[in-house]
PDB file of N, CA and C in Angstrom:
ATOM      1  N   UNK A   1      22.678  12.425  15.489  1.00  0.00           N
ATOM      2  CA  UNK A   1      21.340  11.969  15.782  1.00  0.00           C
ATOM      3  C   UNK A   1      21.148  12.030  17.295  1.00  0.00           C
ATOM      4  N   UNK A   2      19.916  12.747  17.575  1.00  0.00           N
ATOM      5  CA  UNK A   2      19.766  13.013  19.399  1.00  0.00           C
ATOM      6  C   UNK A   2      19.000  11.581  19.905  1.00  0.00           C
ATOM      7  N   UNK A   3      18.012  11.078  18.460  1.00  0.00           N
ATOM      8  CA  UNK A   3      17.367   9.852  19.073  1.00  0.00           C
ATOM      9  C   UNK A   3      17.265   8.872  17.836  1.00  0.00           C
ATOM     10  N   UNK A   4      16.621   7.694  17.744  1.00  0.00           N
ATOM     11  CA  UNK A   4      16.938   6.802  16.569  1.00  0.00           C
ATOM     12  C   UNK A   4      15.190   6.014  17.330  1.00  0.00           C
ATOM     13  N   UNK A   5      14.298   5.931  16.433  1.00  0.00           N
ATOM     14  CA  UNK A   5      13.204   4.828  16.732  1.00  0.00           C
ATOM     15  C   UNK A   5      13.051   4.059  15.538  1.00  0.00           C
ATOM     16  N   UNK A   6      12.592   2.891  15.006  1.00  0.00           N
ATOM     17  CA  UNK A   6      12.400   1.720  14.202  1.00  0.00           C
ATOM     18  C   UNK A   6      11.325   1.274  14.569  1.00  0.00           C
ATOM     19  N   UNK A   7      10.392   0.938  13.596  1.00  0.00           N
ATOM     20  CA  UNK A   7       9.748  -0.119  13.763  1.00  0.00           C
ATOM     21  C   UNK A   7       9.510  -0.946  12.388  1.00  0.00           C
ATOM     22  N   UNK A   8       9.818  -2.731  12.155  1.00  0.00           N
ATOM     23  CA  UNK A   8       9.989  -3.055  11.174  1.00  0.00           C
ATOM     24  C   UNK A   8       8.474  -3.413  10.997  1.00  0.00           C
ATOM     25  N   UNK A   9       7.924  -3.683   9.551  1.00  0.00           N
ATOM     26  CA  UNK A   9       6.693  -4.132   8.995  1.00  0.00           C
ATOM     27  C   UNK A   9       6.223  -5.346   9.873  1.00  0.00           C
ATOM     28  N   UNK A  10       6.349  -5.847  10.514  1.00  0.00           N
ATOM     29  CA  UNK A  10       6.020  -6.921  11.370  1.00  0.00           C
ATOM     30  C   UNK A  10       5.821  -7.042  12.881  1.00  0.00           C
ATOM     31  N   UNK A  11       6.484  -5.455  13.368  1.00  0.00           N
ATOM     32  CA  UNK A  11       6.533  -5.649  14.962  1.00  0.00           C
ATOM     33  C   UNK A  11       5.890  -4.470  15.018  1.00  0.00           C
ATOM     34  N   UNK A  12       5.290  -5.217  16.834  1.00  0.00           N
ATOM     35  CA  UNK A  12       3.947  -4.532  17.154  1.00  0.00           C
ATOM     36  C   UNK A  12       4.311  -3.609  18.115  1.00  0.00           C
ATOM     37  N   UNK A  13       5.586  -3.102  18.215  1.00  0.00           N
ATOM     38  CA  UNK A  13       6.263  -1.893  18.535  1.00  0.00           C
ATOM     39  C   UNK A  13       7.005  -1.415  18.588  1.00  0.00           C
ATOM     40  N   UNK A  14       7.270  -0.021  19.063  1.00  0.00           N
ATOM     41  CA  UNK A  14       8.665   0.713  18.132  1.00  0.00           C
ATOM     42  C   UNK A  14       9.977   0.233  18.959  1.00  0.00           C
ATOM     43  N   UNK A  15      10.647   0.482  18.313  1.00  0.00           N
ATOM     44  CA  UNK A  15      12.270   0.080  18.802  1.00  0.00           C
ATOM     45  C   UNK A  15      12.921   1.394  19.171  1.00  0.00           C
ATOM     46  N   UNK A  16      13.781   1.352  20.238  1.00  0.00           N
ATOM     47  CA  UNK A  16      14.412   2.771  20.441  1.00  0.00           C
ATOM     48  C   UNK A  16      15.648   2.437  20.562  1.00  0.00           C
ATOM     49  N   UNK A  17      16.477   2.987  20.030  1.00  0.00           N
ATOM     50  CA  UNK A  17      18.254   2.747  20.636  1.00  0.00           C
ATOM     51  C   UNK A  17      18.697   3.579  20.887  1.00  0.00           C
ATOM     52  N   UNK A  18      19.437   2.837  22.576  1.00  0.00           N
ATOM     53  CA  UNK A  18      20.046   3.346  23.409  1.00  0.00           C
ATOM     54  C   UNK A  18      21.490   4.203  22.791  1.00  0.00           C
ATOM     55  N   UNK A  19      21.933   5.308  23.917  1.00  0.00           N
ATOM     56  CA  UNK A  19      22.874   5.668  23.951  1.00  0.00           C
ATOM     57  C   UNK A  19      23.799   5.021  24.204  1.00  0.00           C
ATOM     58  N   UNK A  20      25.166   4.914  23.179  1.00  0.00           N
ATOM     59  CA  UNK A  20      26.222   3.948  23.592  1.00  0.00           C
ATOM     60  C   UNK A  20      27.050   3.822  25.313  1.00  0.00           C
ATOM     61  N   UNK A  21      27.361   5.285  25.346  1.00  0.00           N
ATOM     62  CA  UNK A  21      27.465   5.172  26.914  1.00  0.00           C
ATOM     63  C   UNK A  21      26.299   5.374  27.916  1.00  0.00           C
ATOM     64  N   UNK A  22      26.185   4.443  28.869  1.00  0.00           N
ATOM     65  CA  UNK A  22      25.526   3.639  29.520  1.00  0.00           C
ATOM     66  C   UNK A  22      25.028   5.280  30.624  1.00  0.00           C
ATOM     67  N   UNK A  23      26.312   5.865  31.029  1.00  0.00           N
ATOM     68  CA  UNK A  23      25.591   6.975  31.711  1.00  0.00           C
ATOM     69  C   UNK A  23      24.592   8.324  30.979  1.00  0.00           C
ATOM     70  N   UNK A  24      25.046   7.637  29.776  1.00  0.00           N
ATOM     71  CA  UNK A  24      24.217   8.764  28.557  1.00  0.00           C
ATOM     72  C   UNK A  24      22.269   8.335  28.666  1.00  0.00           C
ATOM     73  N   UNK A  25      22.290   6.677  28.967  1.00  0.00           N
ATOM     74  CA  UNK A  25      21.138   6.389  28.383  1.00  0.00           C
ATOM     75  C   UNK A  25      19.971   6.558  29.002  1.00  0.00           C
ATOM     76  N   UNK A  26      20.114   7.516  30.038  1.00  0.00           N
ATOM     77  CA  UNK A  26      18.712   7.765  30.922  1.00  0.00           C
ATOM     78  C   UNK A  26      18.596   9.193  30.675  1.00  0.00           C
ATOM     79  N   UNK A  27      18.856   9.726  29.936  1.00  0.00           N
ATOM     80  CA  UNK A  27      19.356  11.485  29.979  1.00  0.00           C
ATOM     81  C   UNK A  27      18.085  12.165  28.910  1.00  0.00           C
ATOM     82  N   UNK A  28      17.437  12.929  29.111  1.00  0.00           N
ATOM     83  CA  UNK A  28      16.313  13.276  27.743  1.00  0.00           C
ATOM     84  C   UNK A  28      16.833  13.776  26.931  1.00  0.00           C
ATOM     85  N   UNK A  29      16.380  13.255  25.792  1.00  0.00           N
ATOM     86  CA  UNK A  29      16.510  13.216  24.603  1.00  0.00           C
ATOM     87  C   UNK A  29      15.740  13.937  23.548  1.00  0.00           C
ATOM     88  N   UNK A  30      14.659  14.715  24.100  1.00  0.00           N
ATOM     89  CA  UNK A  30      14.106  15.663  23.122  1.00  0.00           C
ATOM     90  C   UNK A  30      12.858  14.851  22.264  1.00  0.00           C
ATOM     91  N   UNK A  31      13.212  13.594  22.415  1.00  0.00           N
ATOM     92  CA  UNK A  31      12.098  12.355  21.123  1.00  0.00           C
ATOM     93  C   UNK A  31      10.811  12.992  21.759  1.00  0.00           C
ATOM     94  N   UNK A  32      10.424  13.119  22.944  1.00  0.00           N
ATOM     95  CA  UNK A  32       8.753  13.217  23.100  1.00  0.00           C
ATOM     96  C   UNK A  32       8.574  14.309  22.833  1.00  0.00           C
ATOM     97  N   UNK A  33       9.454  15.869  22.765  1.00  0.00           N
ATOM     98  CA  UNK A  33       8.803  16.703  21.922  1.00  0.00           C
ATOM     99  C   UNK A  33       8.852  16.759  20.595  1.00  0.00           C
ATOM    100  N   UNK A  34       9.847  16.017  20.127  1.00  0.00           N
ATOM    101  CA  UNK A  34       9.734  16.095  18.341  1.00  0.00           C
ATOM    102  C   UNK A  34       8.634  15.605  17.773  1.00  0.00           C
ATOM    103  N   UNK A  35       8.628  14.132  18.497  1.00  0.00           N
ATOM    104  CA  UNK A  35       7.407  13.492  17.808  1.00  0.00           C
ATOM    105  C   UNK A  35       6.057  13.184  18.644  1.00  0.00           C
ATOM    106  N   UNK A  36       6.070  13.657  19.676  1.00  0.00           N
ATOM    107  CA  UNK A  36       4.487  13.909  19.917  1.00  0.00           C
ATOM    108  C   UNK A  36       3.424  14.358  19.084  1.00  0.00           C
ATOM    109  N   UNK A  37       3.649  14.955  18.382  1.00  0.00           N
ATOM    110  CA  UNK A  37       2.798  15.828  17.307  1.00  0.00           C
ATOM    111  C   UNK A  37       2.341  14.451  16.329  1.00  0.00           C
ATOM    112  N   UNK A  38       3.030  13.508  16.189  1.00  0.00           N
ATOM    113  CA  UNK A  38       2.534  12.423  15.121  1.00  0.00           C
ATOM    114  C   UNK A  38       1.577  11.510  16.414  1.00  0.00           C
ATOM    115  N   UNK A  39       1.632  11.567  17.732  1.00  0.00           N
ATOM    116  CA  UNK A  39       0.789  10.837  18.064  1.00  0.00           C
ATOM    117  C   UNK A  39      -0.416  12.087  19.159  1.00  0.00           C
ATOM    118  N   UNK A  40      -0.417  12.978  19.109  1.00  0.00           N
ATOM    119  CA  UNK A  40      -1.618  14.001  19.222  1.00  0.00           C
ATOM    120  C   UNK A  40      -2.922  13.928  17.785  1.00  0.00           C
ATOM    121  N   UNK A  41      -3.518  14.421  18.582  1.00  0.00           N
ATOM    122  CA  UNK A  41      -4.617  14.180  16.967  1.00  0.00           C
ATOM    123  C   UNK A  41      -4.514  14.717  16.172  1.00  0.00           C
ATOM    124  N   UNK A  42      -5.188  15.382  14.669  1.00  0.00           N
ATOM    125  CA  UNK A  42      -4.658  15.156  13.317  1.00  0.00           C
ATOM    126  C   UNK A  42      -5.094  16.665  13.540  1.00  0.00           C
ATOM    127  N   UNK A  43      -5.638  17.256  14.478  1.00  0.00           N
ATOM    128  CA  UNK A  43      -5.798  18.947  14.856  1.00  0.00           C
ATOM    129  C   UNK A  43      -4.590  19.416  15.083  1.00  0.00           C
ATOM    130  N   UNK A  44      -3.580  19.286  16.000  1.00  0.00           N
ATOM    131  CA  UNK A  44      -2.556  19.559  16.299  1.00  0.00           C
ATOM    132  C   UNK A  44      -1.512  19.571  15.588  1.00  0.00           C
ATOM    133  N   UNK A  45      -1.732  18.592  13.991  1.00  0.00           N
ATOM    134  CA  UNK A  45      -0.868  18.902  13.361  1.00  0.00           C
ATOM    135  C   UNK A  45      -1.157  19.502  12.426  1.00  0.00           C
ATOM    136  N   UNK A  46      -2.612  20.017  12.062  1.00  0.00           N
ATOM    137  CA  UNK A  46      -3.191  21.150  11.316  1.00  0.00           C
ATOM    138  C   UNK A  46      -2.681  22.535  12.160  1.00  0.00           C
ATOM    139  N   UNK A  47      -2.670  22.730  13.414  1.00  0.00           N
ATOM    140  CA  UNK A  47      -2.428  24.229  13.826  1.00  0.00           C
ATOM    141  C   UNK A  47      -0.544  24.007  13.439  1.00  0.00           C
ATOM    142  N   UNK A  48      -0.403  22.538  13.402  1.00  0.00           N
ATOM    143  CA  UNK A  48       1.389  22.902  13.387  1.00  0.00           C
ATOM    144  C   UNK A  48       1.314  23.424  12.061  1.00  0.00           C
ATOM    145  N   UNK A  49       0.802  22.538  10.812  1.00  0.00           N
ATOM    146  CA  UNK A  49       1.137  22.831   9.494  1.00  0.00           C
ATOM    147  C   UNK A  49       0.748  24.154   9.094  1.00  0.00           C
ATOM    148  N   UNK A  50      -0.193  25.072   9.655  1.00  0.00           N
ATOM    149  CA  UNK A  50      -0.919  26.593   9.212  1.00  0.00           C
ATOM    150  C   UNK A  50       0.236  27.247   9.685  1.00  0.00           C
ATOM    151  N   UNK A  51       0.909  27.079  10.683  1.00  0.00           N
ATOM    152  CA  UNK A  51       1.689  27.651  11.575  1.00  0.00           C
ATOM    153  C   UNK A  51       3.087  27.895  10.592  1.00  0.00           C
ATOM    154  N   UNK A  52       3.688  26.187  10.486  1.00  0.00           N
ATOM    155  CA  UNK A  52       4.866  26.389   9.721  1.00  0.00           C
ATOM    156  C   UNK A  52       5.055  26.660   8.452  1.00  0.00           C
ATOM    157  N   UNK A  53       3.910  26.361   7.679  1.00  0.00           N
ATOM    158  CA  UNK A  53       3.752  26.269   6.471  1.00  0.00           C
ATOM    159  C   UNK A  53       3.196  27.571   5.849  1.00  0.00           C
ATOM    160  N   UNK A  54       2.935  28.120   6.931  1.00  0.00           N
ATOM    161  CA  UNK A  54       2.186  29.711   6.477  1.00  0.00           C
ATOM    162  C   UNK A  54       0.833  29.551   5.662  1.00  0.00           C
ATOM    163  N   UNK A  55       0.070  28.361   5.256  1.00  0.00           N
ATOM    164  CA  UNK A  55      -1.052  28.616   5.138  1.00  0.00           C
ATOM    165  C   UNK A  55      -2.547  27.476   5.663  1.00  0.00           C
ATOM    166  N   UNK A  56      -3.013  27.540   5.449  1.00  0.00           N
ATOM    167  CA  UNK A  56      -3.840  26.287   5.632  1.00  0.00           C
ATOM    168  C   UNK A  56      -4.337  25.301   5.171  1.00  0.00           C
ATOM    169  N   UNK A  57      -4.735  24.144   5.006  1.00  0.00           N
ATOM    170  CA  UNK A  57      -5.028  22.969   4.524  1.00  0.00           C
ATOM    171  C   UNK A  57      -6.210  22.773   5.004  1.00  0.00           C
ATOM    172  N   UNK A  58      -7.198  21.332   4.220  1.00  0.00           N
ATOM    173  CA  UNK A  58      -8.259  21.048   4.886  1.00  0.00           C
ATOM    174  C   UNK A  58      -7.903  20.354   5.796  1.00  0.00           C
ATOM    175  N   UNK A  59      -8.401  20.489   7.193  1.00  0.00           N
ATOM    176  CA  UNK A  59      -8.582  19.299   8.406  1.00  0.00           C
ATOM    177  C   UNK A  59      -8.572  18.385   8.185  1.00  0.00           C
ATOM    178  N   UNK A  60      -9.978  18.081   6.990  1.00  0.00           N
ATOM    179  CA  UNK A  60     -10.287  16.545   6.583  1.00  0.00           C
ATOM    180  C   UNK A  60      -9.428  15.886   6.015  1.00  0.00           C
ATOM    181  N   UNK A  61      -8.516  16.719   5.458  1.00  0.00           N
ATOM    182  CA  UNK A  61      -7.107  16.119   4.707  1.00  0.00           C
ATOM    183  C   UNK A  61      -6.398  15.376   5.337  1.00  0.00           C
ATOM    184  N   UNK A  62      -6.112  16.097   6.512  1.00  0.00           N
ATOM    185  CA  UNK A  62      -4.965  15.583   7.388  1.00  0.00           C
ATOM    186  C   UNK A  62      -5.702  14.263   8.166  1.00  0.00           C
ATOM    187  N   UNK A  63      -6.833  14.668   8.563  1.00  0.00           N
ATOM    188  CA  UNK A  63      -7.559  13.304   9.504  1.00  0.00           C
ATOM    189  C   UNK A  63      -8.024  12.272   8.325  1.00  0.00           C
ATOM    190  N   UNK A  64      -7.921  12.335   7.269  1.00  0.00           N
ATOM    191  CA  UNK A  64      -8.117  11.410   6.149  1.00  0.00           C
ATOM    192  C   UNK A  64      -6.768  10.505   6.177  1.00  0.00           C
ATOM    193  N   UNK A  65      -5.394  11.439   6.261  1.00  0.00           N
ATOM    194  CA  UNK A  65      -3.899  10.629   6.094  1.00  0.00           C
ATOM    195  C   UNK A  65      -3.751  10.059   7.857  1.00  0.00           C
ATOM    196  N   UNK A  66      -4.277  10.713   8.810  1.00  0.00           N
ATOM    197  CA  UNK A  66      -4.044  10.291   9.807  1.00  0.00           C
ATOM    198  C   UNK A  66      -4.794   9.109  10.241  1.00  0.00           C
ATOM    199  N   UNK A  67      -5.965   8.698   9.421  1.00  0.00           N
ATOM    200  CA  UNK A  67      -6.620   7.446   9.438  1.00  0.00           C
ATOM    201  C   UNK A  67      -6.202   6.472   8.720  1.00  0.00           C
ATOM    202  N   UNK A  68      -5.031   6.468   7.760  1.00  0.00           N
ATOM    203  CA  UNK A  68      -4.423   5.953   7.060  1.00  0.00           C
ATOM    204  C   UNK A  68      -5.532   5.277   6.222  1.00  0.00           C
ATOM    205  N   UNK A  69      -6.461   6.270   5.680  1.00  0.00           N
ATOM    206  CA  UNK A  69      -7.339   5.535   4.059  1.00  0.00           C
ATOM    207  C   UNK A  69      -6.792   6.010   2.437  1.00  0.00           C
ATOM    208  N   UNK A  70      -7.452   5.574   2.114  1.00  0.00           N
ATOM    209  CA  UNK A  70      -6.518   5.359   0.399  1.00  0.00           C
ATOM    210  C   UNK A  70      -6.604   6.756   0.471  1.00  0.00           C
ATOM    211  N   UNK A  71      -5.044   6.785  -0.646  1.00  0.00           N
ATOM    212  CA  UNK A  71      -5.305   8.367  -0.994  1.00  0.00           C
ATOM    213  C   UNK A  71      -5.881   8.679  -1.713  1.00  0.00           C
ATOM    214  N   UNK A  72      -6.611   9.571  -2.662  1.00  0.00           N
ATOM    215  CA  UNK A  72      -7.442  10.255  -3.241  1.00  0.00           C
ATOM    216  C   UNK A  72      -7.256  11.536  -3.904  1.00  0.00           C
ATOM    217  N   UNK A  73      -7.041  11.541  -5.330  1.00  0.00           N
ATOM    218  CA  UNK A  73      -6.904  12.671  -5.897  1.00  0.00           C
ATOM    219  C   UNK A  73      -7.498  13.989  -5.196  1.00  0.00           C
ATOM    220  N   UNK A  74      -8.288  14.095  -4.519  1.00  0.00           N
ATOM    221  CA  UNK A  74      -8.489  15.265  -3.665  1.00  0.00           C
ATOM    222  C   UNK A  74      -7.917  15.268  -3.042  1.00  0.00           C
ATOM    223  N   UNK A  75      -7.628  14.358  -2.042  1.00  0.00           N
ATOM    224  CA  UNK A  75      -6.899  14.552  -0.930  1.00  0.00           C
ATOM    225  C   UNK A  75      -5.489  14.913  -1.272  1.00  0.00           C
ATOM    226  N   UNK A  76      -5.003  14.636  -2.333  1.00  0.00           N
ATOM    227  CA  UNK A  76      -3.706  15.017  -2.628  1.00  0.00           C
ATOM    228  C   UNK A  76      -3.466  16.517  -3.431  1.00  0.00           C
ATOM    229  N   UNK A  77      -4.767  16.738  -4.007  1.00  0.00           N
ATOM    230  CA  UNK A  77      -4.786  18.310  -4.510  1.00  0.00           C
ATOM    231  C   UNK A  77      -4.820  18.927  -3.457  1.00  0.00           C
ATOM    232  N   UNK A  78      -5.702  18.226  -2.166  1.00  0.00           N
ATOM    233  CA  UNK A  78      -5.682  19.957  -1.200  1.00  0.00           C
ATOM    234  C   UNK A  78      -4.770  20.238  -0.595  1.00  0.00           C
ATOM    235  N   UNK A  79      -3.795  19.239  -0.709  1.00  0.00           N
ATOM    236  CA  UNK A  79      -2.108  19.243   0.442  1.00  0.00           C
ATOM    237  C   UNK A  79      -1.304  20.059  -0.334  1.00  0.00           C
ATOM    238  N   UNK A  80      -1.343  19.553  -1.978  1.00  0.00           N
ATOM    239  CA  UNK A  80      -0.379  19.712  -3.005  1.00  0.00           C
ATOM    240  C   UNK A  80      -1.049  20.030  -4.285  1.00  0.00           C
ATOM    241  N   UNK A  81      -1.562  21.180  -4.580  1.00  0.00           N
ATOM    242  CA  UNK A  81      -2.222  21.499  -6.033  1.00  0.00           C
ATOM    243  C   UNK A  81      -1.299  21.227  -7.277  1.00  0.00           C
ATOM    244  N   UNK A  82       0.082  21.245  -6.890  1.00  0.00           N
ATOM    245  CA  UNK A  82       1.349  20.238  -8.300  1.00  0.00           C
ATOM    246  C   UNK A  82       1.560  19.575  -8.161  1.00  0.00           C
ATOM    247  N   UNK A  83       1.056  18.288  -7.209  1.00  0.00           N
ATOM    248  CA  UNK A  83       0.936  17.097  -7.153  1.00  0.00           C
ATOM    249  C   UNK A  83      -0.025  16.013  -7.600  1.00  0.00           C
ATOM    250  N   UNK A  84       0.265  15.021  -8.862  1.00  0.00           N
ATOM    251  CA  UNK A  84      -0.250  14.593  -9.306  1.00  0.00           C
ATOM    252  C   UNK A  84      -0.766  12.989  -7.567  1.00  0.00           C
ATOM    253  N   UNK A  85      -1.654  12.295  -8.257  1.00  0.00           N
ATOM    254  CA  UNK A  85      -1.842  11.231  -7.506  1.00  0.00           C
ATOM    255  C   UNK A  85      -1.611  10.309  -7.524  1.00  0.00           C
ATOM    256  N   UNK A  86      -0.473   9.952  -9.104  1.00  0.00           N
ATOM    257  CA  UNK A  86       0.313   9.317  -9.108  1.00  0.00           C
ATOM    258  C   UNK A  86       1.349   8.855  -8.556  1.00  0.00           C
ATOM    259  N   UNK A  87       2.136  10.566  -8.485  1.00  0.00           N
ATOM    260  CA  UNK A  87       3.389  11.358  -7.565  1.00  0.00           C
ATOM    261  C   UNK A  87       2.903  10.493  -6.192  1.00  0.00           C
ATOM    262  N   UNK A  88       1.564  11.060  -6.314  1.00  0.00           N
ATOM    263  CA  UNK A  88       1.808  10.821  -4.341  1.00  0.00           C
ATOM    264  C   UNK A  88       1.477   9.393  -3.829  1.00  0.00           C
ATOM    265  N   UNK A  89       0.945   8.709  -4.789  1.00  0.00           N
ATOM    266  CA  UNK A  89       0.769   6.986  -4.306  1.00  0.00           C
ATOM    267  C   UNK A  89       2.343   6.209  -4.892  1.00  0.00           C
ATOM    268  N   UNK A  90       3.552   6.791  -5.451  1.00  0.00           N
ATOM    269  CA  UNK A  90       4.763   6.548  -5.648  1.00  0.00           C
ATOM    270  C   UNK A  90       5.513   7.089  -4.441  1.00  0.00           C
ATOM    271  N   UNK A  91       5.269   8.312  -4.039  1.00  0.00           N
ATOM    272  CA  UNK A  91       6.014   8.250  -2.443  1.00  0.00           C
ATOM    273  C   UNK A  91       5.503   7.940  -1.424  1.00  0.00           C
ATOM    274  N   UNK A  92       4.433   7.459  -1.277  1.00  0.00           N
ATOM    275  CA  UNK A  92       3.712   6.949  -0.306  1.00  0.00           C
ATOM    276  C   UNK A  92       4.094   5.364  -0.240  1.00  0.00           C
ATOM    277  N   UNK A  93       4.116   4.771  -1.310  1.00  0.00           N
ATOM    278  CA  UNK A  93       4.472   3.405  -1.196  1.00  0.00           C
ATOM    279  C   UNK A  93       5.874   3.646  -0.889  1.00  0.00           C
ATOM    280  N   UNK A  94       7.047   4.640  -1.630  1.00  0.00           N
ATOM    281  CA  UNK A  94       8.054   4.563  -1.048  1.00  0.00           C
ATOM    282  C   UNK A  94       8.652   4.462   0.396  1.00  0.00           C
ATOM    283  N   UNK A  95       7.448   5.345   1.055  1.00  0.00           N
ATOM    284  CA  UNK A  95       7.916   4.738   2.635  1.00  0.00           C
ATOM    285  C   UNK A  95       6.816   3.865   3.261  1.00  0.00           C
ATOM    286  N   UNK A  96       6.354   3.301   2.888  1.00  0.00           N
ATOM    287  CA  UNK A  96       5.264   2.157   3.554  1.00  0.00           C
ATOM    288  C   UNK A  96       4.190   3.084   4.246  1.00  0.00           C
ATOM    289  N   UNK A  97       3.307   3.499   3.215  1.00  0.00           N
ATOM    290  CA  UNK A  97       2.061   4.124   3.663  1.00  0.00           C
ATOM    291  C   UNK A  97       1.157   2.900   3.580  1.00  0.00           C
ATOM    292  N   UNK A  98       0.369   2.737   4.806  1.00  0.00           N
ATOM    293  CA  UNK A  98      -0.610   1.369   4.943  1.00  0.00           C
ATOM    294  C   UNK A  98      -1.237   1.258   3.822  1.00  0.00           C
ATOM    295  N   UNK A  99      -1.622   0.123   3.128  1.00  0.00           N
ATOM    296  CA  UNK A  99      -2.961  -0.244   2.229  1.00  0.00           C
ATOM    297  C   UNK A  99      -2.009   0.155   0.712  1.00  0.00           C
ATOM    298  N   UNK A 100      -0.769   0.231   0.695  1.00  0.00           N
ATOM    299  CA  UNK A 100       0.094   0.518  -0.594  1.00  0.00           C
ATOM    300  C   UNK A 100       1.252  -0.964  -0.470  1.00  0.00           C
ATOM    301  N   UNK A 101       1.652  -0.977  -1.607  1.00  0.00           N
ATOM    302  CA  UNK A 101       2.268  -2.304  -1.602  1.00  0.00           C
ATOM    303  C   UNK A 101       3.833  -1.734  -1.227  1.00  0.00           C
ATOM    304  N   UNK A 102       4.722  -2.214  -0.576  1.00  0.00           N
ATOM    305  CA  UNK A 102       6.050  -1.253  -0.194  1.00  0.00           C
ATOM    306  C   UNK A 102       6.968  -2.274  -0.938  1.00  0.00           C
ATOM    307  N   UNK A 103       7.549  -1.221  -1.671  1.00  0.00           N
ATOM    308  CA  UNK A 103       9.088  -1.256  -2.579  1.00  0.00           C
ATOM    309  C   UNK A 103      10.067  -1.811  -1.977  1.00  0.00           C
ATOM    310  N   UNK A 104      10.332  -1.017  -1.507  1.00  0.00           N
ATOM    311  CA  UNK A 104      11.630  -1.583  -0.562  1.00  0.00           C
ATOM    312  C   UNK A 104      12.653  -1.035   0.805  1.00  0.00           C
ATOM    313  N   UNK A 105      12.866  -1.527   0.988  1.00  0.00           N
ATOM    314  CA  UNK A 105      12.497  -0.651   2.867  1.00  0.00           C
ATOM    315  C   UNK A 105      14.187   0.534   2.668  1.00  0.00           C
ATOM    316  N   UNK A 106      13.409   1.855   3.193  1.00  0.00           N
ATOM    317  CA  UNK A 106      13.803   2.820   3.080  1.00  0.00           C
ATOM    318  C   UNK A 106      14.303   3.270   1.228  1.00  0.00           C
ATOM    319  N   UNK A 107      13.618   3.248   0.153  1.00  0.00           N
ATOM    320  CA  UNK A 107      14.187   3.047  -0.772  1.00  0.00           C
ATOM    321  C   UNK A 107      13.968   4.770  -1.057  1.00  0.00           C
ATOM    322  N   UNK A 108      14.604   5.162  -1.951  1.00  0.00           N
ATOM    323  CA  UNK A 108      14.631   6.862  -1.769  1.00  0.00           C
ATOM    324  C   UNK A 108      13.300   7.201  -2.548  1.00  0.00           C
ATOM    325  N   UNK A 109      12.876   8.107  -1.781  1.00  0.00           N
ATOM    326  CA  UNK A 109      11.886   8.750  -2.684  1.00  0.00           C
ATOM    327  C   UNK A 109      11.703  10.344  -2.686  1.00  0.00           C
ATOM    328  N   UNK A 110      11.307  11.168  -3.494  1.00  0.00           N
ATOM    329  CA  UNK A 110      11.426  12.491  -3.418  1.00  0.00           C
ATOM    330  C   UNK A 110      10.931  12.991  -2.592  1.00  0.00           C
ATOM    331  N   UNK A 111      11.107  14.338  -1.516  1.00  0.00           N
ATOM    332  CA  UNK A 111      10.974  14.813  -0.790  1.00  0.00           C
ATOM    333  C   UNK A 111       9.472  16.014  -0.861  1.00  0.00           C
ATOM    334  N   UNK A 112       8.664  15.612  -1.193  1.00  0.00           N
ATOM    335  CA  UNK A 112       7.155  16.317  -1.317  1.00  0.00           C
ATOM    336  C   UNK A 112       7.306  17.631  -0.323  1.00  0.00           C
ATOM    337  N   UNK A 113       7.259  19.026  -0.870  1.00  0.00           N
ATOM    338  CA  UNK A 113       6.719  19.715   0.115  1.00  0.00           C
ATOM    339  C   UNK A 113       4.956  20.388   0.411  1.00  0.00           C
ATOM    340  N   UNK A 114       4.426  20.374   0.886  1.00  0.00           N
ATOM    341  CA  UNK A 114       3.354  21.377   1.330  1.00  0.00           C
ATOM    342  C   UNK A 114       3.411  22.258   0.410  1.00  0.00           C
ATOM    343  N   UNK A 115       2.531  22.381  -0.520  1.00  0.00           N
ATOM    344  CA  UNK A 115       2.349  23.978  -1.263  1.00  0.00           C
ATOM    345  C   UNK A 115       0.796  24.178  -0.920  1.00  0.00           C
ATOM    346  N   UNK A 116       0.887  25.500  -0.432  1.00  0.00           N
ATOM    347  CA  UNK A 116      -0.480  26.351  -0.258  1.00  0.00           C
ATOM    348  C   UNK A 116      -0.798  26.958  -1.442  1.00  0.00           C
ATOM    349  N   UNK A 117       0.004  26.908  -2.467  1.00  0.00           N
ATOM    350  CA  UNK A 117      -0.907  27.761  -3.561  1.00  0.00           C
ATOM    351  C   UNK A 117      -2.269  27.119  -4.270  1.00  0.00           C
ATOM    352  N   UNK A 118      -3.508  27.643  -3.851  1.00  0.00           N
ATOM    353  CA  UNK A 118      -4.656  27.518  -4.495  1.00  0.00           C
ATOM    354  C   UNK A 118      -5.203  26.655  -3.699  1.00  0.00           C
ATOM    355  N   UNK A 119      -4.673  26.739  -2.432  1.00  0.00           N
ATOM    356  CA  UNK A 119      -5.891  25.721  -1.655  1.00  0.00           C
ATOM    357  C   UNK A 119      -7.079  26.260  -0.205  1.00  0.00           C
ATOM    358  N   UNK A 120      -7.167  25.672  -0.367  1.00  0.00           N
ATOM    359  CA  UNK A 120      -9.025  26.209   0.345  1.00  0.00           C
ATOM    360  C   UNK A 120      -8.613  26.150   1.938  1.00  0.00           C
ATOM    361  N   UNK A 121      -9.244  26.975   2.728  1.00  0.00           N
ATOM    362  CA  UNK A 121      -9.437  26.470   4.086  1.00  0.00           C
ATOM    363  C   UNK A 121     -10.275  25.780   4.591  1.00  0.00           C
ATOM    364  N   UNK A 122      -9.339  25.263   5.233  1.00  0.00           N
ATOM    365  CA  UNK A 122     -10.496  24.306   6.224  1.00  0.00           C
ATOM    366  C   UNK A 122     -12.024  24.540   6.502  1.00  0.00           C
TER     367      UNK A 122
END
């Protein structure tokens, strides 16, 4: 692991842990380019997802999950056309998606990928 962040259901910000050796812990670590993209706007991770994913999604999709509002059988067809909205309000609660009741902290849930088959552009 190059970096480690936490934040538990209750605190009002993230946790980072340090490198065990002390001359290690000022040294970059790569975290602001990995995860910048989750705090850039919900555009940036539409050109990431067309990019990596090889096709496109709706915008509104992504700025719908990036506003954290209920999910919505559409919204979950245009990410995932074999994804029921069942499927996806069961892994969503699995990792504490806001406005879902959470199971249990880190409890496993299946690994959803991105399928472009049969979905619309933006």
């Amino acid at each position: 692991v190059s970096f480690c962040y936490w934040r538990g259901s209750h605190d009002d910000s993230w946790s980072r842990l340090a490198h065990p050796d002390a001359r290690m812990q000022h040294r970059y670590d790569g975290s602001e380019d990995y995860l910048s993209i989750l705090l850039a706007p919900a555009s940036c991770y539409y050109e990431y997802a067309a990019d990596y994913f090889e096709c496109e999604v709706p915008l509104t999709s992504i700025e719908h999950l990036y506003a954290h509002a209920p999910l919505t059988a559409s919204v979950v067809k245009s990410l995932n056309p074999q994804m029921t909205l069942g499927d996806a309000l069961e892994a969503a609660s699995a990792i504490g998606y806001p406005g879902l009741p959470r199971r249990g902290a880190y409890q496993k849930a299946g690994r959803s990928q991105l399928s472009c088959s049969g979905s619309a552009s933006a």
